[in-house]
Structures are given as structure tokens and as C-alpha cells.
C-alpha atoms as a PDB file:
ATOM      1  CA  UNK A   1      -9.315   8.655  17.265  1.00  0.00           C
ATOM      2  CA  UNK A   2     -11.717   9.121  14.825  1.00  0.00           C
ATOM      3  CA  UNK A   3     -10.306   7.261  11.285  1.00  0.00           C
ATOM      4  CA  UNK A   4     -12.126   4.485   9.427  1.00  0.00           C
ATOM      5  CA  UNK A   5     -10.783   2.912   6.579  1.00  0.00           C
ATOM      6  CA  UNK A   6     -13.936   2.612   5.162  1.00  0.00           C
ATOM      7  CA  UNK A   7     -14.240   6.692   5.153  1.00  0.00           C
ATOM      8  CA  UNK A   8     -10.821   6.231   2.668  1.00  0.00           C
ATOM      9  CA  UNK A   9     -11.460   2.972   1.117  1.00  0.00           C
ATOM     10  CA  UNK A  10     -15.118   2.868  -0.080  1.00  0.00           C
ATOM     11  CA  UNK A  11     -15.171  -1.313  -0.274  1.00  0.00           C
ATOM     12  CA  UNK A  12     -12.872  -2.348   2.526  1.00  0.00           C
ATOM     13  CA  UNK A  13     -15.599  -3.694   4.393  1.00  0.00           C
ATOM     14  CA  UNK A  14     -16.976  -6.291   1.369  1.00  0.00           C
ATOM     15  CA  UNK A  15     -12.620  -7.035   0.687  1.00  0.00           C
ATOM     16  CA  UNK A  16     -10.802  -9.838   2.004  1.00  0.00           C
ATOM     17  CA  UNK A  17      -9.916  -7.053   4.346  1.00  0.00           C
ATOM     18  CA  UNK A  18     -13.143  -6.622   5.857  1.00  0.00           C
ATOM     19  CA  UNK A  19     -12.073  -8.406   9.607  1.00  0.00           C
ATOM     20  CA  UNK A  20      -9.463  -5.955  10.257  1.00  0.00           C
ATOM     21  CA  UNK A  21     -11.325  -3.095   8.281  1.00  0.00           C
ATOM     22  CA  UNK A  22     -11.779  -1.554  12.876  1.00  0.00           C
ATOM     23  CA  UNK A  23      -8.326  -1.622  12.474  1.00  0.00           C
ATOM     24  CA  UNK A  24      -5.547   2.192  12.224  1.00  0.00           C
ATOM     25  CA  UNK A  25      -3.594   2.086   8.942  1.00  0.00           C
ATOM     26  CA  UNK A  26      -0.600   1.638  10.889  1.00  0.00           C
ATOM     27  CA  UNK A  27      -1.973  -1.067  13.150  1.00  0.00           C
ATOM     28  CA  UNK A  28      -2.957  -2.810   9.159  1.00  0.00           C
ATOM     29  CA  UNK A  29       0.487  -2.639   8.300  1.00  0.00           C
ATOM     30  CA  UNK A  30       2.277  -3.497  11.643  1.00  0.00           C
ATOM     31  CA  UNK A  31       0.912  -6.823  11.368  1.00  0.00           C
ATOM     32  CA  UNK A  32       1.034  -7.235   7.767  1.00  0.00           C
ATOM     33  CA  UNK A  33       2.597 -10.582   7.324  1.00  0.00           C
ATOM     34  CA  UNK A  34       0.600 -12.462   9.542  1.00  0.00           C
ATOM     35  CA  UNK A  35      -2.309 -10.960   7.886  1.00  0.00           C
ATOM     36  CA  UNK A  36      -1.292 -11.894   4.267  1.00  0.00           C
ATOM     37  CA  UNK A  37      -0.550 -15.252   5.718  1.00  0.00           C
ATOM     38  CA  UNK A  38      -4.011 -15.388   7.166  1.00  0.00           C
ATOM     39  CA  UNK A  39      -5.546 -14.511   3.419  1.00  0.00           C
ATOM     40  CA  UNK A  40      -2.991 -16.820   1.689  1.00  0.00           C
ATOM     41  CA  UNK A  41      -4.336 -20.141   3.606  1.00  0.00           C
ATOM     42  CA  UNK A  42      -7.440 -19.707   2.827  1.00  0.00           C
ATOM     43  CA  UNK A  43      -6.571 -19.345  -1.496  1.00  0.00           C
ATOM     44  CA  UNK A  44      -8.049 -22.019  -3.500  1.00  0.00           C
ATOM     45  CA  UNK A  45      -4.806 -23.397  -5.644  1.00  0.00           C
ATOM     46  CA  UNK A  46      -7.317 -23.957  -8.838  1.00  0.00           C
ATOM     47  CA  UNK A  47      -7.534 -20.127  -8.508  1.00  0.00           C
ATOM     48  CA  UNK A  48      -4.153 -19.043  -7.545  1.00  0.00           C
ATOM     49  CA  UNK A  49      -0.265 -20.475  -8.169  1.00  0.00           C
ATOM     50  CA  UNK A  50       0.682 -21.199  -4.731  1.00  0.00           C
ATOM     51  CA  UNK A  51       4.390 -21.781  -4.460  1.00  0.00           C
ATOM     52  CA  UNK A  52       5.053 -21.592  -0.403  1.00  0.00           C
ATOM     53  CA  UNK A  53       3.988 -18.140   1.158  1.00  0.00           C
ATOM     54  CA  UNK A  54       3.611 -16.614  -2.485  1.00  0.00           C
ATOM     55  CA  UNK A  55       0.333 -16.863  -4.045  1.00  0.00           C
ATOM     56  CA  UNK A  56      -0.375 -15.028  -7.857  1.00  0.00           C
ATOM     57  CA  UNK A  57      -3.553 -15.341  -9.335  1.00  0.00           C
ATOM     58  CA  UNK A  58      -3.757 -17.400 -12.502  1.00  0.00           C
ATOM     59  CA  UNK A  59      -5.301 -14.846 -14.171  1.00  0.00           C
ATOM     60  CA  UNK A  60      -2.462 -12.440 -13.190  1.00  0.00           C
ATOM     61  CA  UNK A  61       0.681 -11.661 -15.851  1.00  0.00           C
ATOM     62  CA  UNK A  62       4.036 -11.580 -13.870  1.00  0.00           C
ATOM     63  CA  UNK A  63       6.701 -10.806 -16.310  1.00  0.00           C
ATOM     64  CA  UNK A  64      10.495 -12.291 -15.987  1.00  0.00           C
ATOM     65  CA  UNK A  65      12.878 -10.281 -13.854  1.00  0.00           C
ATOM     66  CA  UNK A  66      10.065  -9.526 -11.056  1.00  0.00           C
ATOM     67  CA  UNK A  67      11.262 -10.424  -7.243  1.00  0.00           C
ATOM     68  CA  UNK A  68       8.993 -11.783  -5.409  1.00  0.00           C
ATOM     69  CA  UNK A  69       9.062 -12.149  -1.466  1.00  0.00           C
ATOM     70  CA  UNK A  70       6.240 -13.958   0.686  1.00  0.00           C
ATOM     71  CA  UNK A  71       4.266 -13.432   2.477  1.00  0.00           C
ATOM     72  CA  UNK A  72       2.318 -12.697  -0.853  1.00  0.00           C
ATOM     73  CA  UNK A  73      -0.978 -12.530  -2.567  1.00  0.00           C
ATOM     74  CA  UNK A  74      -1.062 -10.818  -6.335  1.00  0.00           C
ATOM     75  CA  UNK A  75      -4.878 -10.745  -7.152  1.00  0.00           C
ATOM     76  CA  UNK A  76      -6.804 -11.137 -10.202  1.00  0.00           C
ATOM     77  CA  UNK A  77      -5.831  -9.503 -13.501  1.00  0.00           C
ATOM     78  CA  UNK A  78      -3.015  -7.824 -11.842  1.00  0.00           C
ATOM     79  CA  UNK A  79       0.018  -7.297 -13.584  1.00  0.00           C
ATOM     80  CA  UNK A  80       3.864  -7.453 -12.041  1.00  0.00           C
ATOM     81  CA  UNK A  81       6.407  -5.836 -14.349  1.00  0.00           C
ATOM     82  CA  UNK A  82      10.009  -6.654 -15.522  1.00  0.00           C
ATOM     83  CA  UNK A  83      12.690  -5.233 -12.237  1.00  0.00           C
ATOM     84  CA  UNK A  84       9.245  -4.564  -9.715  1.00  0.00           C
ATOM     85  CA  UNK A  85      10.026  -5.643  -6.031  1.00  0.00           C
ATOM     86  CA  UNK A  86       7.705  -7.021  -3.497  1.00  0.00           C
ATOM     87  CA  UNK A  87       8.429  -7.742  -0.061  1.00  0.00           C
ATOM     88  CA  UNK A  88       7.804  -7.444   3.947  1.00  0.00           C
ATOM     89  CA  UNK A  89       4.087  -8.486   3.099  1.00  0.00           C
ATOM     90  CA  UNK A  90       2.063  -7.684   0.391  1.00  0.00           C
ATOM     91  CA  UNK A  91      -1.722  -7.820  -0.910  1.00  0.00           C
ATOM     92  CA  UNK A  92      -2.954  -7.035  -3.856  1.00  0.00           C
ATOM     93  CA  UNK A  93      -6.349  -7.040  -4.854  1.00  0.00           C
ATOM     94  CA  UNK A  94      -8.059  -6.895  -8.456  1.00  0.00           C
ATOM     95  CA  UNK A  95      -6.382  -5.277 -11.917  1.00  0.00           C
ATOM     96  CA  UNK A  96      -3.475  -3.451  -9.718  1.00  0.00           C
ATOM     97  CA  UNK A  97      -0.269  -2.585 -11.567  1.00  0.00           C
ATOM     98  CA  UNK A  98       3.110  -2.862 -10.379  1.00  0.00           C
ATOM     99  CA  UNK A  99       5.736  -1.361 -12.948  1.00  0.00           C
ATOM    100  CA  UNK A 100       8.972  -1.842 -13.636  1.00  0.00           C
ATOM    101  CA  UNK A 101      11.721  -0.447 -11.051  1.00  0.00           C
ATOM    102  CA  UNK A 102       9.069   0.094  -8.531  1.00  0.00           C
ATOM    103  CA  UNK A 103       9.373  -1.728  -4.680  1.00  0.00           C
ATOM    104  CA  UNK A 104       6.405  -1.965  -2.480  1.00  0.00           C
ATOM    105  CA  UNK A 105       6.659  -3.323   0.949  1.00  0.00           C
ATOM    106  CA  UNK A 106       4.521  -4.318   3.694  1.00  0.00           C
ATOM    107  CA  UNK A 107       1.551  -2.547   1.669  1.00  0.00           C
ATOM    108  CA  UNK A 108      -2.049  -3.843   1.110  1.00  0.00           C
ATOM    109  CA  UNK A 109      -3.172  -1.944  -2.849  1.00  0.00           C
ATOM    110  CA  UNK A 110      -6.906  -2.341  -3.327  1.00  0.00           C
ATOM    111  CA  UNK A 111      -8.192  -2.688  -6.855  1.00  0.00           C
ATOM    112  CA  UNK A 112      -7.315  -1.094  -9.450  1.00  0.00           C
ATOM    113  CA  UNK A 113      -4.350   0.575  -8.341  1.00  0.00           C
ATOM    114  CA  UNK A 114      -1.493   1.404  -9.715  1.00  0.00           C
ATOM    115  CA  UNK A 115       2.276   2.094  -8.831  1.00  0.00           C
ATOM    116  CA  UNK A 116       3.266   3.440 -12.636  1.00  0.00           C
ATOM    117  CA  UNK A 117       7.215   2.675 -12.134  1.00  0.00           C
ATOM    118  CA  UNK A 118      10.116   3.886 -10.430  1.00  0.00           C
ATOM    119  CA  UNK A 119       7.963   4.390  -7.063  1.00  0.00           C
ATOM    120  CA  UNK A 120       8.954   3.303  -3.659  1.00  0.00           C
ATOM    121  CA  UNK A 121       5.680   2.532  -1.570  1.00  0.00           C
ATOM    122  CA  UNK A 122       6.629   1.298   2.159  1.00  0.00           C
ATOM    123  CA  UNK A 123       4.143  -0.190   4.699  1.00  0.00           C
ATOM    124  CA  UNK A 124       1.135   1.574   3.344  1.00  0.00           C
ATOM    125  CA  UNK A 125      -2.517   1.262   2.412  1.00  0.00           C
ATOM    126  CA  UNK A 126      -3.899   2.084  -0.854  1.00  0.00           C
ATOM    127  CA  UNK A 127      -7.404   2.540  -1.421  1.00  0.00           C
ATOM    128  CA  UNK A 128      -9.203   1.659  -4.938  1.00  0.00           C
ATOM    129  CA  UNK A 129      -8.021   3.249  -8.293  1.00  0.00           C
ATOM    130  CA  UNK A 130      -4.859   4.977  -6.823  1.00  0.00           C
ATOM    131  CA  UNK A 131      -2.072   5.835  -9.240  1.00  0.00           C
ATOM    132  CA  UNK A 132       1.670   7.028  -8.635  1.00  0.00           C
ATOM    133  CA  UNK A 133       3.392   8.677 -11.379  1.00  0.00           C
ATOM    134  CA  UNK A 134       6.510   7.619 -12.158  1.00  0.00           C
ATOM    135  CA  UNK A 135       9.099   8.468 -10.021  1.00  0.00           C
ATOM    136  CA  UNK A 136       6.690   9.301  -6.717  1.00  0.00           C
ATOM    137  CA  UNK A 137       7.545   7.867  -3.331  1.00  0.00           C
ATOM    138  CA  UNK A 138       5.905   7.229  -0.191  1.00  0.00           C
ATOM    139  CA  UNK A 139       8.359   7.734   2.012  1.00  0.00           C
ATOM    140  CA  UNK A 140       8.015   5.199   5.885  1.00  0.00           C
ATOM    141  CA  UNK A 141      10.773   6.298   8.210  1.00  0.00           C
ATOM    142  CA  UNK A 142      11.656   9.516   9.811  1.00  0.00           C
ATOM    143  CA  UNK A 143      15.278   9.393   8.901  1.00  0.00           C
ATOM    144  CA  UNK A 144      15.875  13.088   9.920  1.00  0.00           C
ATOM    145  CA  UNK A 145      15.511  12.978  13.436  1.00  0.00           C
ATOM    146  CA  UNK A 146      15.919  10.941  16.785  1.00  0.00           C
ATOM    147  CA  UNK A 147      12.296  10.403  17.408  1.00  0.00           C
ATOM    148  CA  UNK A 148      11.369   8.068  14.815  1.00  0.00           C
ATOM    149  CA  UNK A 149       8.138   7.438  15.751  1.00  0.00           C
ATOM    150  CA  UNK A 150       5.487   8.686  12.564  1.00  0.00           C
ATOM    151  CA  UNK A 151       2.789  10.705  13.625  1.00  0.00           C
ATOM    152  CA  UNK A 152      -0.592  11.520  11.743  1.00  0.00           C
ATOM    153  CA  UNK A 153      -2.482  14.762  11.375  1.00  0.00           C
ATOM    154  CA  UNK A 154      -6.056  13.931  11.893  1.00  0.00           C
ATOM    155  CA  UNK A 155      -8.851  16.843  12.390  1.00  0.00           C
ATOM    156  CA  UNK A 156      -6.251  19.272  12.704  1.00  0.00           C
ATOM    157  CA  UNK A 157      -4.305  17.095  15.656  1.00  0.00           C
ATOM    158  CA  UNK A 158      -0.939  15.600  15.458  1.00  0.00           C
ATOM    159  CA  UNK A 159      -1.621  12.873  16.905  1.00  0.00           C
ATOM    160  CA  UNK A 160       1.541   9.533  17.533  1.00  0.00           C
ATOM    161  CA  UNK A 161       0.963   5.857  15.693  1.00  0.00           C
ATOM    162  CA  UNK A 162       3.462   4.388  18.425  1.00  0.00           C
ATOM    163  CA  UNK A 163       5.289   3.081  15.060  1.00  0.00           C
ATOM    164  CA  UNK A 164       8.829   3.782  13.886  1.00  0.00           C
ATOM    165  CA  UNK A 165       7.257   2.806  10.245  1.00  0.00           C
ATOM    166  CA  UNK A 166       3.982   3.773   8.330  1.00  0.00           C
ATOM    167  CA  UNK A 167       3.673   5.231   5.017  1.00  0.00           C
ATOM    168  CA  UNK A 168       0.302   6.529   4.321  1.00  0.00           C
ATOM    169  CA  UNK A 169      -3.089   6.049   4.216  1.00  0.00           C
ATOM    170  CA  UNK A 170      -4.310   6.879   0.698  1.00  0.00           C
ATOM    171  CA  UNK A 171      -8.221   7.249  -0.189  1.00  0.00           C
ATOM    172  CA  UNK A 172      -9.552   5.573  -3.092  1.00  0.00           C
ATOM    173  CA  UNK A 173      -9.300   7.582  -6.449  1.00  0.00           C
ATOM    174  CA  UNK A 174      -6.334   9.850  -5.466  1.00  0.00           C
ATOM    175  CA  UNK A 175      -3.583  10.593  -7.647  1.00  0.00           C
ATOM    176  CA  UNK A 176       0.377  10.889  -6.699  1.00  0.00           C
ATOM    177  CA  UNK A 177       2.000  13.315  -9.394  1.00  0.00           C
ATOM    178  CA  UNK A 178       5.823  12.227 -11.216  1.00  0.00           C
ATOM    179  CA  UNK A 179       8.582  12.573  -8.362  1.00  0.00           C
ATOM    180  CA  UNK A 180       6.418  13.915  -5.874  1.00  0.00           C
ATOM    181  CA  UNK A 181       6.702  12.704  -1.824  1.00  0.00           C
ATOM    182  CA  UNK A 182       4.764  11.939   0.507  1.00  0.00           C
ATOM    183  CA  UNK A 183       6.292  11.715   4.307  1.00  0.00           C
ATOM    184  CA  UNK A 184       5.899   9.314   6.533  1.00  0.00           C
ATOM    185  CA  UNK A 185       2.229   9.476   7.937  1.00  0.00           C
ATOM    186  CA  UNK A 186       0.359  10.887   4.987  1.00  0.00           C
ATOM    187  CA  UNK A 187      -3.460  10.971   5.075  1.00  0.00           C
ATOM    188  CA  UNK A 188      -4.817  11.581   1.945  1.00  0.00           C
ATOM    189  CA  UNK A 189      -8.687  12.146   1.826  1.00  0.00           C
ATOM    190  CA  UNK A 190      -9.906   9.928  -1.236  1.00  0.00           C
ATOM    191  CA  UNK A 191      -9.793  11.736  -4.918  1.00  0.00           C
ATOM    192  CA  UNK A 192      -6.368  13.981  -3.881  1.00  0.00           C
ATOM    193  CA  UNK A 193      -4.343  15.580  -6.225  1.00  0.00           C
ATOM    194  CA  UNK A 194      -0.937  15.781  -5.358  1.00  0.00           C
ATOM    195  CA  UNK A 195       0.512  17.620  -7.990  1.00  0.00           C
ATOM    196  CA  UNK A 196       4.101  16.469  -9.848  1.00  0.00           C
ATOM    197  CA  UNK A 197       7.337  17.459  -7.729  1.00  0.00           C
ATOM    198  CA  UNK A 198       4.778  18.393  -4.337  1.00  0.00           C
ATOM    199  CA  UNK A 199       6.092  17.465  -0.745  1.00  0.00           C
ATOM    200  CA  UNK A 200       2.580  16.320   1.530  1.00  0.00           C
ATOM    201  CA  UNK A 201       3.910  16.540   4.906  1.00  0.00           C
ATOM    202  CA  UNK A 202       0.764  15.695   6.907  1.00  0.00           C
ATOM    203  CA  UNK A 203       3.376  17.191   9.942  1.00  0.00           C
ATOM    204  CA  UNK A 204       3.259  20.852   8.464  1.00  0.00           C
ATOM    205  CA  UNK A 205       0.665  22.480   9.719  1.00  0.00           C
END
């Protein structure tokens, strides 16, 4: 199958992702907790707030009314809004933005980023400088039907994860328009626009 991260994700291989940058998406995100865990033990607690399996930079602003659910790791400069949700294993890197009324889970959001509010981003990877108008979603579960399992378009071939769950892969730069959707198993080449109120379905041919 031929999909690198790095091809999406122009630093993944200098990140503290770089020993599972071989890795699928979906394969990233399967195993998400233990991975977060893996980066949280080895956090220096002069640099971070370490308060069991949640770690938030020092440097980071977390406003009041945030939930928070380890595993977790909030980098550097990011900042966590009023009513934001994390959970099911997170990582953020550098100056990311979660706003208020927005829930990512089981995600790793690489510098930069930004989920503007009111988003829903399930067990996804987002490349560097990424934003979500308000109101997008990344959709992680084929509700509509009995096969569950998310499939990927890659090179023109649908071709199956083996997972009931995986959001998308999203290149660095791209940009997720107000109340648009992406379906579960979105590949989106880095600097995408995906216009306001669009439908990706990486299934549609």
C-alpha cells in the first residue's frame, strides 16, 4: 500500500512521532493510547503539568470548563478553550487550538493546527497548520450500513483498513470549510480546500 505519512505530514519524521511515522493512519490511531502513554513517560515535569496520564505544557493556556481525559499530551503554546473535549487519546503538538464546543478523540494534531469550534474530530491524524471551520466534522464510523469496516481510496483503489473506526488522514496546510464533512476514511492530499457545506467521501468514486 503505498501511503507515508511523511508524503501528508512534511515533519512527522523529526516529531515525537517519528518511531511510528512506517506506520497507516489507521494503524496510528488504533493504538493511540498506548502511544500517548509512551510520549507522556518520557515528559520532563519542569516542562509539562503532569497530573496522572494528562500532561499540558506549562506554556499552554487551558481555560475553565475544558474536559480533559488521559491518555493526554497538550503541547507547547497550545490553547484548550472553555466547553472543548478531549478523550480516547490525544497528542497535540506546538501552537494547536482547540475551541470551544469542539471534541477530539483518539487524534494526534501536529503544530499549528486548529479545530476553530463546534467540530467533532474522531480517531484522526492532522498534519501541520490544519484548520476546521466552525461547525466541520470528521466523521469515524460507518453508521449507515452493516459493514462497518472504513475503507480508504488510495491511487484510485478502495482499498479496507480492517478498522470499524478511522477518521482521516489530513495533509499539512489543508483547510476544512464551516459545516462541511468528511466520512470516515478521508485522505486529504496536503493544502486541500474543502469548501463550506462540501461532503469528501473518499468512497465516491
Amino acid at each position: 500500500m503505498q501511503l507515508q505519512l511523511a508524503d501528508y505530514i512534511r515533519t512527522v519524521r523529526q516529531s515525537a512521532l517519528a518511531e511510528w511515522a512506517t506506520l497507516l493512519p489507521w494503524q496510528l490511531t488504533c493504538g493511540a493510547p498506548e502511544y500517548v502513554r509512551t510520549l507522556l513517560s518520557r515528559l520532563s515535569s519542569s516542562d509539562y503539568l503532569i497530573d496522572g496520564e494528562i500532561a499540558v505544557h506549562r506554556t499552554a493556556t487551558l481555560e475553565p470548563g475544558a474536559v480533559l481525559k488521559g491518555p493526554l499530551v497538550i503541547g507547547p503554546h497550545s490553547f484548550i478553550a472553555t466547553g472543548a473535549y478531549l478523550r480516547g487519546g490525544c497528542w497535540l503538538g506546538e501552537h494547536c487550538i482547540i475551541g470551544p464546543g469542539a471534541e477530539l478523540k483518539t487524534s494526534f494534531v501536529m503544530d499549528g493546527s486548529k479545530l476553530a469550534h463546534f467540530n467533532f474530530v474522531g480517531d484522526s491524524v492532522l498534519g501541520s497548520g490544519v484548520n476546521l471551520e466552525a461547525g466541520s466534522i470528521v466523521c469515524n464510523y460507518r453508521n449507515e450500513r452493516e459493514d462497518k469496516q472504513v475503507k480508504v481510496r488510495i491511487g484510485g483503489q478502495l482499498l479496507a483498513t480492517g478498522c470499524d473506526k478511522f477518521g482521516a488522514l489530513i495533509g499539512d496546510g489543508a483547510r476544512v470549510g464551516a459545516n462541511a464533512v468528511l466520512a470516515p476514511g478521508a485522505i486529504l492530499q496536503p493544502g486541500t480546500v474543502v469548501r463550506r457545506l462540501q461532503l469528501f467521501d473518499g468512497e465516491v468514486a
